[in-house]
PDB file of N, CA and C in Angstrom:
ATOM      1  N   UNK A   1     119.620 166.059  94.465  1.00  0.00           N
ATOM      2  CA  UNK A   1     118.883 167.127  93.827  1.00  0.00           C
ATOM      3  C   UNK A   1     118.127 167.891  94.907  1.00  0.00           C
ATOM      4  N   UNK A   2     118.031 169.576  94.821  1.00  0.00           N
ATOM      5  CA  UNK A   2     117.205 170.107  95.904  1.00  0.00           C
ATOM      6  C   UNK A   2     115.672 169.766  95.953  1.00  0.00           C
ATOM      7  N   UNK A   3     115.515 170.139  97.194  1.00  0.00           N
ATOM      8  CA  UNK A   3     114.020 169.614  97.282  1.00  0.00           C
ATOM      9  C   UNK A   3     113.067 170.620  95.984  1.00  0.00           C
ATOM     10  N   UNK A   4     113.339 171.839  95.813  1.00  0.00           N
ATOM     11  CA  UNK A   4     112.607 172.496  94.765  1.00  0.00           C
ATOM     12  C   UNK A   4     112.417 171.738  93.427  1.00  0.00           C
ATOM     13  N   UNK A   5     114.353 171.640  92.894  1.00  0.00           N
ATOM     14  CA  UNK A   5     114.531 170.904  91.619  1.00  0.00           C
ATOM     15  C   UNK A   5     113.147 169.928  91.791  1.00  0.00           C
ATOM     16  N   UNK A   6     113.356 169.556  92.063  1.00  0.00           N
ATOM     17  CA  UNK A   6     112.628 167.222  92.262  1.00  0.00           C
ATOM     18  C   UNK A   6     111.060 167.973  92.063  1.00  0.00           C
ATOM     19  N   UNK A   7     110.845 169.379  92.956  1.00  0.00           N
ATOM     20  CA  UNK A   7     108.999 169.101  92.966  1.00  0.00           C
ATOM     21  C   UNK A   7     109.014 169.575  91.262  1.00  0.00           C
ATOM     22  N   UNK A   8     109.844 170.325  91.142  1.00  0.00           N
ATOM     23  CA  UNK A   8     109.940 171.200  89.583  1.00  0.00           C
ATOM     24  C   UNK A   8     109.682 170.454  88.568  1.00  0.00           C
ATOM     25  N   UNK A   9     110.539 169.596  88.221  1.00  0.00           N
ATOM     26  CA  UNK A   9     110.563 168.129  87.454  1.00  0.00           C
ATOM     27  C   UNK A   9     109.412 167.230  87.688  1.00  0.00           C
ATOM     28  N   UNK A  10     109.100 167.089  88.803  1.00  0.00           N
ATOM     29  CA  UNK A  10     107.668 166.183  88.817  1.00  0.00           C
ATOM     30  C   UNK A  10     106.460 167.232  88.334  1.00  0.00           C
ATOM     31  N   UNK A  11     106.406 168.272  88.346  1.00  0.00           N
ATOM     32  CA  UNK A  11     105.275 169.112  87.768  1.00  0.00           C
ATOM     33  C   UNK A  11     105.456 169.215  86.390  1.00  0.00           C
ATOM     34  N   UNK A  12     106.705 169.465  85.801  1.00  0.00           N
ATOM     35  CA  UNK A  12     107.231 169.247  84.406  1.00  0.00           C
ATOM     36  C   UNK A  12     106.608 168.126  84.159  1.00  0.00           C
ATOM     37  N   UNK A  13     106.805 167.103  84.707  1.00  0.00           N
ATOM     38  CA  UNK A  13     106.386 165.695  83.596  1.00  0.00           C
ATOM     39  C   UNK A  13     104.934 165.387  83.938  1.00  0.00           C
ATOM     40  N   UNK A  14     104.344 165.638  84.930  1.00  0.00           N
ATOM     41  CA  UNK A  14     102.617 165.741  85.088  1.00  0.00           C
ATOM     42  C   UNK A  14     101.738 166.507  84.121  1.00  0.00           C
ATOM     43  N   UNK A  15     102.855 167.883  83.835  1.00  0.00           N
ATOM     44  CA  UNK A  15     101.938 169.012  82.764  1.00  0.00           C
ATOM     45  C   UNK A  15     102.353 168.304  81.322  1.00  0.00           C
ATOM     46  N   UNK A  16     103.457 167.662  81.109  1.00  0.00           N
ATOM     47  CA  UNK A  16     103.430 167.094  79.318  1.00  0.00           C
ATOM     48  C   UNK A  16     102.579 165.864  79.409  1.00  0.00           C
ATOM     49  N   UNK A  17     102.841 165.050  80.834  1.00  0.00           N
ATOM     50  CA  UNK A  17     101.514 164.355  80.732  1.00  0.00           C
ATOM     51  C   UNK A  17     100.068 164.572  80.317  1.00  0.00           C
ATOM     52  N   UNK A  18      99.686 165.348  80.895  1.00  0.00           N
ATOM     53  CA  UNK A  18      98.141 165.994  80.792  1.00  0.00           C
ATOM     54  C   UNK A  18      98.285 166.766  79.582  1.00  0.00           C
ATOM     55  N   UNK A  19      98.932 167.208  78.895  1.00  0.00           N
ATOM     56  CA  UNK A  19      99.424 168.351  77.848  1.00  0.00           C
ATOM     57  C   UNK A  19      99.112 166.944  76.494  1.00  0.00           C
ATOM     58  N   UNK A  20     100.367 166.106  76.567  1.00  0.00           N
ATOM     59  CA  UNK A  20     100.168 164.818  75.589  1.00  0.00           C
ATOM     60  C   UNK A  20      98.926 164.338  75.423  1.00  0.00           C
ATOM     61  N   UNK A  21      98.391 163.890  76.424  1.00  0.00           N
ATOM     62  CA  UNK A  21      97.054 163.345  76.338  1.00  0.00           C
ATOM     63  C   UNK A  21      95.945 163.939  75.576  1.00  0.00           C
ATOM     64  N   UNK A  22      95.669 164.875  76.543  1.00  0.00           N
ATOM     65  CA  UNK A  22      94.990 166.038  75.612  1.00  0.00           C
ATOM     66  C   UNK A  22      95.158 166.220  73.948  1.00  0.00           C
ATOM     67  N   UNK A  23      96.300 166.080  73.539  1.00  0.00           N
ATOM     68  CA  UNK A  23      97.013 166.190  72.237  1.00  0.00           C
ATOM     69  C   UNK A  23      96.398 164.716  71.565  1.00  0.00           C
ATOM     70  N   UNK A  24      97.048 163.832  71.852  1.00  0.00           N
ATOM     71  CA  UNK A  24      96.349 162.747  71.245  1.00  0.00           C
ATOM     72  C   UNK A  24      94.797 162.721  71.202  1.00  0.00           C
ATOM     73  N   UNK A  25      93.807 162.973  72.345  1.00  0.00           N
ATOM     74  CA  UNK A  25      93.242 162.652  71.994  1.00  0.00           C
ATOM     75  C   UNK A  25      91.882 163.646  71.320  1.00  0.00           C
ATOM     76  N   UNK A  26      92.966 165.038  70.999  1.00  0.00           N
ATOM     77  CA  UNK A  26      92.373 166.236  70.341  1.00  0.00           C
ATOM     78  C   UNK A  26      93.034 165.516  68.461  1.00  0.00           C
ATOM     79  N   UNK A  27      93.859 164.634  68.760  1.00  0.00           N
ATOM     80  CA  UNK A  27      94.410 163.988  67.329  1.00  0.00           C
ATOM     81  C   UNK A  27      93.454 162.923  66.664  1.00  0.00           C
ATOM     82  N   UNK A  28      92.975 162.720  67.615  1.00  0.00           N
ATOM     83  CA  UNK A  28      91.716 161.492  66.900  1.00  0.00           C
ATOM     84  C   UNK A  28      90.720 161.730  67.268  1.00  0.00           C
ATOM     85  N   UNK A  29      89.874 162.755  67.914  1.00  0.00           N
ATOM     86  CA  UNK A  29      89.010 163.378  67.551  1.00  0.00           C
ATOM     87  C   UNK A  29      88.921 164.335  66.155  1.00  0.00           C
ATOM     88  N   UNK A  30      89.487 164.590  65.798  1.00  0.00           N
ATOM     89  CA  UNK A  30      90.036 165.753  64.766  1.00  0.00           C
ATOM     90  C   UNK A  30      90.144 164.740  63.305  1.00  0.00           C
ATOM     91  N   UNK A  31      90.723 163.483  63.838  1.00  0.00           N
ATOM     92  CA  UNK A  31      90.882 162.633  62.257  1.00  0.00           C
ATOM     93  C   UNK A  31      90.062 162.404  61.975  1.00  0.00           C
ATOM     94  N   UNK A  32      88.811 161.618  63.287  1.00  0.00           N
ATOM     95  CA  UNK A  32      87.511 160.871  63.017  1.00  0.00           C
ATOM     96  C   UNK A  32      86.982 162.274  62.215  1.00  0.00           C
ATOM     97  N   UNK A  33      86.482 163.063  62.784  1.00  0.00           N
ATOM     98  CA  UNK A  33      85.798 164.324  62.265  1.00  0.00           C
ATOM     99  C   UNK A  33      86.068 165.020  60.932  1.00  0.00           C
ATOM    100  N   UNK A  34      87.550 165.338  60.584  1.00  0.00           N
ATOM    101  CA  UNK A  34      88.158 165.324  59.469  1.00  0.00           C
ATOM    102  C   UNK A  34      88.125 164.305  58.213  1.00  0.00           C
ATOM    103  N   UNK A  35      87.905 163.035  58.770  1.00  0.00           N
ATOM    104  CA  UNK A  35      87.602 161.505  57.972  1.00  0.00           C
ATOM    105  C   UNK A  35      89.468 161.992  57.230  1.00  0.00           C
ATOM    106  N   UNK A  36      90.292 162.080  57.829  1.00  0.00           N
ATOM    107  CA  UNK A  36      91.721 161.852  57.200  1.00  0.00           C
ATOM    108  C   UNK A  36      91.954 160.494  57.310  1.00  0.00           C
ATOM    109  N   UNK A  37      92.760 160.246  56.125  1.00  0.00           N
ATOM    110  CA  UNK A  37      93.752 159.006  55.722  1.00  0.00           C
ATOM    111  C   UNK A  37      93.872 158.240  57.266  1.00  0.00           C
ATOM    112  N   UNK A  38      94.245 157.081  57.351  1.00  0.00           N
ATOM    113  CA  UNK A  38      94.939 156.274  57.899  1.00  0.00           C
ATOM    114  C   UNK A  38      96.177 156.584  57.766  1.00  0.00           C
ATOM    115  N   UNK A  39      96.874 156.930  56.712  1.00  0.00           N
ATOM    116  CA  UNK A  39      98.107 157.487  56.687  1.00  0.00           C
ATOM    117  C   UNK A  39      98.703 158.432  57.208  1.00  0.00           C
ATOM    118  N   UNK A  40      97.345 159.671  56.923  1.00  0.00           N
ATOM    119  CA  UNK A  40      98.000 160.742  58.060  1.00  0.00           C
ATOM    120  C   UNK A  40      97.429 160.942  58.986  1.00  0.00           C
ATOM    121  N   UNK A  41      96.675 160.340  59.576  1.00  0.00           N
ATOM    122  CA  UNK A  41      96.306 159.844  61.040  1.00  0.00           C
ATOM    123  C   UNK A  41      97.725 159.004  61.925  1.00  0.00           C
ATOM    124  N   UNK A  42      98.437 157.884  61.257  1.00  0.00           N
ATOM    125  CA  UNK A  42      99.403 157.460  61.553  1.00  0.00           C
ATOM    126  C   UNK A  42     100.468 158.303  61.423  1.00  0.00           C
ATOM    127  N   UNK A  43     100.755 159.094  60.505  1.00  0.00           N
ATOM    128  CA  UNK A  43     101.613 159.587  60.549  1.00  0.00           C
ATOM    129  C   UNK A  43     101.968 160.631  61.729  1.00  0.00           C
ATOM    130  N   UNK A  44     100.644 161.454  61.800  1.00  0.00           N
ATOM    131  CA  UNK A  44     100.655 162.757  63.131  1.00  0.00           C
ATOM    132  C   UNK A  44     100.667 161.831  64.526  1.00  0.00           C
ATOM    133  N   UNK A  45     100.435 160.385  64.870  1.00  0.00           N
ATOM    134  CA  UNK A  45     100.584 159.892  65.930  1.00  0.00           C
ATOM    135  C   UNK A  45     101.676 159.733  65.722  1.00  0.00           C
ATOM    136  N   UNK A  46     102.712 159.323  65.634  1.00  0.00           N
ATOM    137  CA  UNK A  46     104.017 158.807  65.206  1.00  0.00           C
ATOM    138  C   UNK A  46     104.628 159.692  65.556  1.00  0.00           C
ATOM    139  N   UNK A  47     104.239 161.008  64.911  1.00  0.00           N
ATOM    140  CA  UNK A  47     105.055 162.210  64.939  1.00  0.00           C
ATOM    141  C   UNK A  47     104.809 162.925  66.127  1.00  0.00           C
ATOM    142  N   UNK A  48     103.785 162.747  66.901  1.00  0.00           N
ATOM    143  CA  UNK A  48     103.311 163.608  68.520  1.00  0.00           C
ATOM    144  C   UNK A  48     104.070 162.467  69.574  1.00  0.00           C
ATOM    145  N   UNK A  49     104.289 160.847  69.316  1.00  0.00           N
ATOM    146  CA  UNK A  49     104.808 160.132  70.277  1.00  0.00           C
ATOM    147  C   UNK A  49     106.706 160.251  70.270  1.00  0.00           C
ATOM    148  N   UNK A  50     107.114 160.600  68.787  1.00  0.00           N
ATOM    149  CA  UNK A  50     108.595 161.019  68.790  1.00  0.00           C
ATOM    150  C   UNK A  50     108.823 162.215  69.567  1.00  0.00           C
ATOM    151  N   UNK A  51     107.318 163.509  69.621  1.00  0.00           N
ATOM    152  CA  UNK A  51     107.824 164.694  70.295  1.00  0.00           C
ATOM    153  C   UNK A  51     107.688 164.762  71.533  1.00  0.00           C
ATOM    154  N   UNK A  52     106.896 163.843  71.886  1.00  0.00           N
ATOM    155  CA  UNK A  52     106.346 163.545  73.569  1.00  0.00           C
ATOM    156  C   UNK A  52     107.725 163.024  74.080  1.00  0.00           C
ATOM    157  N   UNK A  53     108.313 162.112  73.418  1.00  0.00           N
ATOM    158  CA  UNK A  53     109.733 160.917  74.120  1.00  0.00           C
ATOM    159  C   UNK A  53     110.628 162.118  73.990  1.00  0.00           C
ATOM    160  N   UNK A  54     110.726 162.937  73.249  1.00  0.00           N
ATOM    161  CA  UNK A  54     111.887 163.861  73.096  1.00  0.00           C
ATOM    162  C   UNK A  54     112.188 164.452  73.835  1.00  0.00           C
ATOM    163  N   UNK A  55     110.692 165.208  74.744  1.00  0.00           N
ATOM    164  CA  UNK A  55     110.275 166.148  75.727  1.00  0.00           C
ATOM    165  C   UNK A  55     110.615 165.332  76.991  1.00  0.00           C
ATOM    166  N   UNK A  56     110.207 164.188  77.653  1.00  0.00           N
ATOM    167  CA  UNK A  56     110.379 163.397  78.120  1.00  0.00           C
ATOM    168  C   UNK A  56     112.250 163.482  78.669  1.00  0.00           C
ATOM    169  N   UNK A  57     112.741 162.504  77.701  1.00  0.00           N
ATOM    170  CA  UNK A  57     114.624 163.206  77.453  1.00  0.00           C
ATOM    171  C   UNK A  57     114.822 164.294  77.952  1.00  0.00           C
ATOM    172  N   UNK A  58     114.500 165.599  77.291  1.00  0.00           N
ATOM    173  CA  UNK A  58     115.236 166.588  77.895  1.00  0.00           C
ATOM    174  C   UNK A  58     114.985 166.572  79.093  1.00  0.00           C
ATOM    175  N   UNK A  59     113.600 166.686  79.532  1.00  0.00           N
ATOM    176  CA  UNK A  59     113.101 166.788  80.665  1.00  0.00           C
ATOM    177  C   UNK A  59     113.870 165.731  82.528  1.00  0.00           C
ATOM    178  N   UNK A  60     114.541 164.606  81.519  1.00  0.00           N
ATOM    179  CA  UNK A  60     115.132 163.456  81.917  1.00  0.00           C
ATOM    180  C   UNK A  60     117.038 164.060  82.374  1.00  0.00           C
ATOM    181  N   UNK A  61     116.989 164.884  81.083  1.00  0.00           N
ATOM    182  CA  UNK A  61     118.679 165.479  81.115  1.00  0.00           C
ATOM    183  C   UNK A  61     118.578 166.593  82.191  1.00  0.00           C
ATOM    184  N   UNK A  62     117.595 167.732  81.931  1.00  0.00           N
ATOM    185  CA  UNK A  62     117.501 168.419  82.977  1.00  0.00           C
ATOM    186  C   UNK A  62     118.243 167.934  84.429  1.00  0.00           C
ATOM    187  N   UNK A  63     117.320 166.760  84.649  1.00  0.00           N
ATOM    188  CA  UNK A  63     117.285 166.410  86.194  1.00  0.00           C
ATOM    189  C   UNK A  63     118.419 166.010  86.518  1.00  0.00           C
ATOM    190  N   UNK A  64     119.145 165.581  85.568  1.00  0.00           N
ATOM    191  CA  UNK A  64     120.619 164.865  85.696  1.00  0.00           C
ATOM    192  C   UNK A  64     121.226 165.771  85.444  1.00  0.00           C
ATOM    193  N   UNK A  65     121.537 166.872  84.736  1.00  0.00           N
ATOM    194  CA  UNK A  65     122.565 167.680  84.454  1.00  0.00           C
ATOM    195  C   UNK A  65     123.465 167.958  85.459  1.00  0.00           C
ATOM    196  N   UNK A  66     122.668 168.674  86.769  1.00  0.00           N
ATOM    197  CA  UNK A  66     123.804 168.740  87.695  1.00  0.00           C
ATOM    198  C   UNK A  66     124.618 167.794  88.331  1.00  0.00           C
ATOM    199  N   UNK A  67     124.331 166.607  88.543  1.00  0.00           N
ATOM    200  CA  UNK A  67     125.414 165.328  88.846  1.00  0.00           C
ATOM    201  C   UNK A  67     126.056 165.121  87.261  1.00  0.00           C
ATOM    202  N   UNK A  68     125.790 165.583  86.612  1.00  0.00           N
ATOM    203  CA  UNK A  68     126.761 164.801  85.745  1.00  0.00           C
ATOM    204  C   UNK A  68     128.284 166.174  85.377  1.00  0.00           C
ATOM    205  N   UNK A  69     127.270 167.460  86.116  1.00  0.00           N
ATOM    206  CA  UNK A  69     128.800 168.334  86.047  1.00  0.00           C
ATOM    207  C   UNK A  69     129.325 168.356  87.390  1.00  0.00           C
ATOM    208  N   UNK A  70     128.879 167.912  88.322  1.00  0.00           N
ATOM    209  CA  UNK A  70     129.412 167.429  90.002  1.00  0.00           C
ATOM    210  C   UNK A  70     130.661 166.179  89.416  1.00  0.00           C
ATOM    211  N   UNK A  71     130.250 165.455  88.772  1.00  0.00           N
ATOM    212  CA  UNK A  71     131.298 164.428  88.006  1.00  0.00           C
ATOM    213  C   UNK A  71     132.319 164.605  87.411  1.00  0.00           C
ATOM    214  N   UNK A  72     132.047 165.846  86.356  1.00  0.00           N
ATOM    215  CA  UNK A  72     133.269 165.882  85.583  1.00  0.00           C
ATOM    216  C   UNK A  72     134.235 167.436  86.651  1.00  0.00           C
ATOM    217  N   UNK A  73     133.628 167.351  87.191  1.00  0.00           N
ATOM    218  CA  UNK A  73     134.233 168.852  88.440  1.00  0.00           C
ATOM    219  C   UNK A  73     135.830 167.319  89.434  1.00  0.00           C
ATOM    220  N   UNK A  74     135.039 165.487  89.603  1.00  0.00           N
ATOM    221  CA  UNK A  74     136.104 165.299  90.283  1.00  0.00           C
ATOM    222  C   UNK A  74     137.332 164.685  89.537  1.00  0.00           C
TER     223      UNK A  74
END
């Protein structure tokens, strides 16, 4: 991978890092304060950790994409 790609991708996953975090813990500040369910307190965590892993993945395919069409090129 070029040296750009690699810094690109490591800034990608530092900013959903800091981006996620933030998110969660703007999610339970917001429930406590809100006094919401346990239910949908669980539920919006559940649902921000499926979109975080998702982001994660692509972010994961990105980096691989080009070896995997360097592959099907031999």
């Amino acid at each position: 991978m070029p040296k750009k790609n690699h810094h690109t991708a490591l800034l990608a996953q530092w900013v959903l890092g800091v981006l996620a975090t933030g998110l969660f813990i703007t999610l339970f500040v917001v429930s406590d304060q809100q006094h919401w369910s346990l239910t949908v307190t669980l539920a919006s965590v559940i649902g921000l950790v499926v979109a975080v892993n998702m982001a994660y993945i692509w972010l994961f395919w990105l980096a691989k994409r080009p070896h995997l069409d360097e592959e099907e090129d031999d």
